[in-house]
PDB file of N, CA and C in Angstrom:
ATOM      1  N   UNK A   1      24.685  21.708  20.839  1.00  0.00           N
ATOM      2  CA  UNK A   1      25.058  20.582  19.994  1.00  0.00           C
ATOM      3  C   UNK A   1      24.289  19.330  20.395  1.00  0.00           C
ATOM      4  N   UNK A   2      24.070  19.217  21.775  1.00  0.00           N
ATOM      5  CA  UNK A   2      23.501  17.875  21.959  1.00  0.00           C
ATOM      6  C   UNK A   2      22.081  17.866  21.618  1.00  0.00           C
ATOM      7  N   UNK A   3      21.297  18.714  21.628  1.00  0.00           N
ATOM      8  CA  UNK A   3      19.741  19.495  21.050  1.00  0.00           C
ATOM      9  C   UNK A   3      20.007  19.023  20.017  1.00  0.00           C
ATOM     10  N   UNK A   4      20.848  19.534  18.881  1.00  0.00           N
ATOM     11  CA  UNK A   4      21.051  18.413  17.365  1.00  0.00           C
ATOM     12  C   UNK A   4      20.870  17.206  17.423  1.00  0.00           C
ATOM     13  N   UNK A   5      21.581  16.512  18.134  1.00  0.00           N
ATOM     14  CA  UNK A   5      22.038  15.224  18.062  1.00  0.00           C
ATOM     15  C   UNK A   5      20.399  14.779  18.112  1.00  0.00           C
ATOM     16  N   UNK A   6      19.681  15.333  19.786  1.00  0.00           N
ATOM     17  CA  UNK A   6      18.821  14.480  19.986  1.00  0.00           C
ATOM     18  C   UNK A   6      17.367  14.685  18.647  1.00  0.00           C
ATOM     19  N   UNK A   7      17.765  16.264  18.114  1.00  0.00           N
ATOM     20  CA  UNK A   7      17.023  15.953  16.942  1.00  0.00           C
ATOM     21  C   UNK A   7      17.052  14.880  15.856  1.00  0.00           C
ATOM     22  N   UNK A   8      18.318  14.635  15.539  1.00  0.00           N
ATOM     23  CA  UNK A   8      18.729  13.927  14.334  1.00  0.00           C
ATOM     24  C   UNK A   8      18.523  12.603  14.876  1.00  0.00           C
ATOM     25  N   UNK A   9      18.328  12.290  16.126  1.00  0.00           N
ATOM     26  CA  UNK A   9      17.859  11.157  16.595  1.00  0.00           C
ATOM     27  C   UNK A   9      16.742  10.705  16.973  1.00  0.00           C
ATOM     28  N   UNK A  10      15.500  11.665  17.133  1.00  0.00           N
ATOM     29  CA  UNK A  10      14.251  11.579  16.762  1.00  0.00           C
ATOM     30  C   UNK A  10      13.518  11.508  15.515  1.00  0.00           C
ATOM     31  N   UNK A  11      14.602  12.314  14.361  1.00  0.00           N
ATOM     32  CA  UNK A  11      14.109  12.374  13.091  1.00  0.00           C
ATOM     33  C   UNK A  11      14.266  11.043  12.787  1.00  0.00           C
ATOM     34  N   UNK A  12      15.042   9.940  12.840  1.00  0.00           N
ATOM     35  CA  UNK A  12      15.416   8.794  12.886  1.00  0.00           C
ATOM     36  C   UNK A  12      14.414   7.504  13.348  1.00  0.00           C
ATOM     37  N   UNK A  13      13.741   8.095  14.335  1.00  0.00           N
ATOM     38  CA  UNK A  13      13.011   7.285  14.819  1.00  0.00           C
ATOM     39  C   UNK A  13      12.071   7.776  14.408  1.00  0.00           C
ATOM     40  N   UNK A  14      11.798   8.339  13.853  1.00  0.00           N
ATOM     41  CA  UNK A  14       9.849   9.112  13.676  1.00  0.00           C
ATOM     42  C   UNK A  14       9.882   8.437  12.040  1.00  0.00           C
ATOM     43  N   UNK A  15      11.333   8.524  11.090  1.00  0.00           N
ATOM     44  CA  UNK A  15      11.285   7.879   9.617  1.00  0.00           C
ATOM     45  C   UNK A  15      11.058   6.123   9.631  1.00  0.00           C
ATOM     46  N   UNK A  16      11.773   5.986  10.752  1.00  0.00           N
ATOM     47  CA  UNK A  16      11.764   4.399  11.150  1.00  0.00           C
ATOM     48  C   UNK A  16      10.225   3.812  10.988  1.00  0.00           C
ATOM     49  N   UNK A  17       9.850   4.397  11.983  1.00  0.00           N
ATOM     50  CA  UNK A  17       8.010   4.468  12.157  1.00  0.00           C
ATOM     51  C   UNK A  17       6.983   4.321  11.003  1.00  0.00           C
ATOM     52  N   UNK A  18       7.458   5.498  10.253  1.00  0.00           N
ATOM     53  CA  UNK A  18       6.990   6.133   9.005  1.00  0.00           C
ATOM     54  C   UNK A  18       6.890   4.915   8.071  1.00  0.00           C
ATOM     55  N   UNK A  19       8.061   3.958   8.080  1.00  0.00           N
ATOM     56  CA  UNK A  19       8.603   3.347   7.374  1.00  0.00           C
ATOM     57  C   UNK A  19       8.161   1.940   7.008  1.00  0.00           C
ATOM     58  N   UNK A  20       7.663   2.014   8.843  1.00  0.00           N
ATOM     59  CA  UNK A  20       6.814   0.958   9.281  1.00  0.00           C
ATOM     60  C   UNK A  20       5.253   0.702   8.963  1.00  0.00           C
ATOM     61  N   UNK A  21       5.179   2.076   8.900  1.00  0.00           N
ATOM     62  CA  UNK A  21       3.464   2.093   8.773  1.00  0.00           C
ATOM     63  C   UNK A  21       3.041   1.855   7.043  1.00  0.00           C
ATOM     64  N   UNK A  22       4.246   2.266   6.597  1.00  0.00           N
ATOM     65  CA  UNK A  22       4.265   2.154   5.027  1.00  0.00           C
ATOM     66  C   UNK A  22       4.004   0.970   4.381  1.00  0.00           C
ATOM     67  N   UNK A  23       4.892   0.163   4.678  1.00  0.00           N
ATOM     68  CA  UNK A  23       5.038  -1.134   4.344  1.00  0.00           C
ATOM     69  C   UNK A  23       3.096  -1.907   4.276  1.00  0.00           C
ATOM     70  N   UNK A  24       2.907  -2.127   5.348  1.00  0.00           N
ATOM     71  CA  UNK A  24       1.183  -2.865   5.297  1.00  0.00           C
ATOM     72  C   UNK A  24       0.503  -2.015   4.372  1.00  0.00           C
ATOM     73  N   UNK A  25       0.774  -0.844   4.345  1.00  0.00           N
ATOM     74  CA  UNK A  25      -0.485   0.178   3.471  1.00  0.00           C
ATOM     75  C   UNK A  25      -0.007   0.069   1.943  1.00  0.00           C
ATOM     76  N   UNK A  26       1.038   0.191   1.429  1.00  0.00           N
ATOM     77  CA  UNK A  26       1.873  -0.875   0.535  1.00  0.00           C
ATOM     78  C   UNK A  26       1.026  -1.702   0.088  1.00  0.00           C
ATOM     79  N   UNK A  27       1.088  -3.096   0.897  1.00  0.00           N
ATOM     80  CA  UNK A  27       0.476  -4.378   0.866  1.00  0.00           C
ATOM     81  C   UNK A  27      -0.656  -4.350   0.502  1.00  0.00           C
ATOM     82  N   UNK A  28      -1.655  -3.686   1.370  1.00  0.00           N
ATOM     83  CA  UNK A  28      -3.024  -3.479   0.986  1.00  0.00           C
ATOM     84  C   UNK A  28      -3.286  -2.788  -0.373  1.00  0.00           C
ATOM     85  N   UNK A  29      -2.670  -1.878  -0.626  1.00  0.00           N
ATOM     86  CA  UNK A  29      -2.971  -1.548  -2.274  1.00  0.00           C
ATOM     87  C   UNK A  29      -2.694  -2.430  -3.185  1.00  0.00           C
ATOM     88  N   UNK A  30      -1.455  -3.265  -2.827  1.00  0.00           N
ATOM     89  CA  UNK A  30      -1.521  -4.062  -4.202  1.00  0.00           C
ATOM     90  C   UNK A  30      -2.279  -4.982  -4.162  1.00  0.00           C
ATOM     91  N   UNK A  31      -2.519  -6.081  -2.837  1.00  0.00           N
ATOM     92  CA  UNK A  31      -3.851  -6.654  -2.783  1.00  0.00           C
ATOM     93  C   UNK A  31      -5.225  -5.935  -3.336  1.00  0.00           C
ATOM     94  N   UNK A  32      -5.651  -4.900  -2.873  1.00  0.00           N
ATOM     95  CA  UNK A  32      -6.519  -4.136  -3.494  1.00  0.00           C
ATOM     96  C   UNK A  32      -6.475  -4.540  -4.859  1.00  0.00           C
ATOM     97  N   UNK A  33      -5.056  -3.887  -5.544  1.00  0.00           N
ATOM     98  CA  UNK A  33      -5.631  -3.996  -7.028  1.00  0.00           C
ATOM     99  C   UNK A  33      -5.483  -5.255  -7.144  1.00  0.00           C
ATOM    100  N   UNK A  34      -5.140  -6.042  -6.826  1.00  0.00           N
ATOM    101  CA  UNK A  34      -5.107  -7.724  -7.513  1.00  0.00           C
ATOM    102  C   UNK A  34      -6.873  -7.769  -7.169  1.00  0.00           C
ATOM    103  N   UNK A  35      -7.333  -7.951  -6.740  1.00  0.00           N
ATOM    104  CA  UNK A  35      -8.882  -8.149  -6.358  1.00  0.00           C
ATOM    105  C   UNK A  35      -9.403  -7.364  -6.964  1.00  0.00           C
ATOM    106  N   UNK A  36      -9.219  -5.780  -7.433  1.00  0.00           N
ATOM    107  CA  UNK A  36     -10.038  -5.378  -8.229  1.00  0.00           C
ATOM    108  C   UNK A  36      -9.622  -6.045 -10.062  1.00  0.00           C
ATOM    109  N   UNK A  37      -9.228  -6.244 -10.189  1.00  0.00           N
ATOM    110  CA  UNK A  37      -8.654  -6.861 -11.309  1.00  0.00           C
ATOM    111  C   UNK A  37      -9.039  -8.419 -11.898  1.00  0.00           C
ATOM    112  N   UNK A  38      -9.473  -8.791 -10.575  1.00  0.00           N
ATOM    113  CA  UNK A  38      -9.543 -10.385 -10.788  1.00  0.00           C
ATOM    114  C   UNK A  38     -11.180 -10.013 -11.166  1.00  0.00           C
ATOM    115  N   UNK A  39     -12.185  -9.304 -10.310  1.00  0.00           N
ATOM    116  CA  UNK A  39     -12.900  -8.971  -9.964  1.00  0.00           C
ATOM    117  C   UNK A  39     -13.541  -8.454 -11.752  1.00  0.00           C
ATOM    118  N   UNK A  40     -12.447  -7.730 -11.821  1.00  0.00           N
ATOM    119  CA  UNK A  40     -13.247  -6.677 -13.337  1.00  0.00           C
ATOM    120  C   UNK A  40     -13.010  -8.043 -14.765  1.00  0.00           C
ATOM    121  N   UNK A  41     -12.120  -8.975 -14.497  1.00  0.00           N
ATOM    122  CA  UNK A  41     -11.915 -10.026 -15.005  1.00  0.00           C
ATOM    123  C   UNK A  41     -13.258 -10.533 -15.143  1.00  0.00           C
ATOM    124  N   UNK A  42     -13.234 -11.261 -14.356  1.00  0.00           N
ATOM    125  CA  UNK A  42     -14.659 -11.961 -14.170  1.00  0.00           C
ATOM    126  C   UNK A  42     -15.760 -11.875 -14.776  1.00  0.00           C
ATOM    127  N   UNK A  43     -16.296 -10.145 -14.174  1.00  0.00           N
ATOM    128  CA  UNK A  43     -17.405  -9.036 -14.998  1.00  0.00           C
ATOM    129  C   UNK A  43     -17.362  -9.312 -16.507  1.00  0.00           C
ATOM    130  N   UNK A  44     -16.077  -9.087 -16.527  1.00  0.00           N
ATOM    131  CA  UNK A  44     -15.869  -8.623 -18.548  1.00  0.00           C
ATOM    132  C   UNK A  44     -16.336 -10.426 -19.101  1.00  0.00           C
ATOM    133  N   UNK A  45     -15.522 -11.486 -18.268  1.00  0.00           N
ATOM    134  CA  UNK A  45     -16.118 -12.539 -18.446  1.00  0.00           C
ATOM    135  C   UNK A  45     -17.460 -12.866 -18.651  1.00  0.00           C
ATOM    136  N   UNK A  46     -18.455 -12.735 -17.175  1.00  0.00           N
ATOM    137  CA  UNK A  46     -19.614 -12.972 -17.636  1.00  0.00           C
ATOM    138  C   UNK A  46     -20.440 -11.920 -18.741  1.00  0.00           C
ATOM    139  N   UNK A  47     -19.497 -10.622 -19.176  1.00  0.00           N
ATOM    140  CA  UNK A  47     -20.426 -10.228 -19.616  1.00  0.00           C
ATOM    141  C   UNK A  47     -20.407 -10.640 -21.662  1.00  0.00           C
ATOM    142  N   UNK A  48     -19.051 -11.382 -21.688  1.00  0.00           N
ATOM    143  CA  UNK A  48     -19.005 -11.453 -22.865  1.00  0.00           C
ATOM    144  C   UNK A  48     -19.929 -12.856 -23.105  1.00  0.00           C
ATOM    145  N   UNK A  49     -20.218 -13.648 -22.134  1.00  0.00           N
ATOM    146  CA  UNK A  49     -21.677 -15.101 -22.359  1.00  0.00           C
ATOM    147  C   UNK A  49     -22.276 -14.338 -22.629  1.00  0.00           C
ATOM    148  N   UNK A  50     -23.293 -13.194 -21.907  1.00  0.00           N
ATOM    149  CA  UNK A  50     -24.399 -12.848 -22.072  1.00  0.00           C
ATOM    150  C   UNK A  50     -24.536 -12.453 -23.333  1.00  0.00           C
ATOM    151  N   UNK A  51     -23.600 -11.802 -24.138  1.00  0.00           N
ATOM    152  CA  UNK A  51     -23.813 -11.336 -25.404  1.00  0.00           C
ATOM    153  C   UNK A  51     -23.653 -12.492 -26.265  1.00  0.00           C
ATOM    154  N   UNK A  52     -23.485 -13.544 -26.339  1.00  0.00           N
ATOM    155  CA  UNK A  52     -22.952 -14.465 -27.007  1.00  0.00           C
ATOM    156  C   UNK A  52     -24.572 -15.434 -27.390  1.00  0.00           C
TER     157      UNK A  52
END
C-alpha cells in the first residue's frame, strides 16, 4: 500500500512539472503567432502599394 501512495505521489509531482513546463511553451506559441501575423500584415500591406 505504501508503494501506491508513493506512486500516486510521484505521479503528482511529475504532472506538477509537466504543468510547469507547459505554461512558457504556451506563451511562446501565442507570441509566435502574434508576430507571425503582425508580420504577414505588414507583407500583405506593402504588397498591396506595390500594385497600386
Amino acid at each position: 500500500m505504501s508503494e501506491m501512495k508513493d506512486m500516486a505521489t510521484e505521479t503528482r509531482r511529475l504532472n506538477h512539472i509537466c504543468a510547469e513546463m507547459s505554461l512558457p511553451n504556451d506563451l511562446l506559441k501565442e507570441a509566435l503567432e502574434k508576430i507571425t501575423k503582425a508580420v504577414s500584415n505588414v507583407h500583405d500591406g506593402h504588397e498591396r502599394s506595390r500594385t497600386t
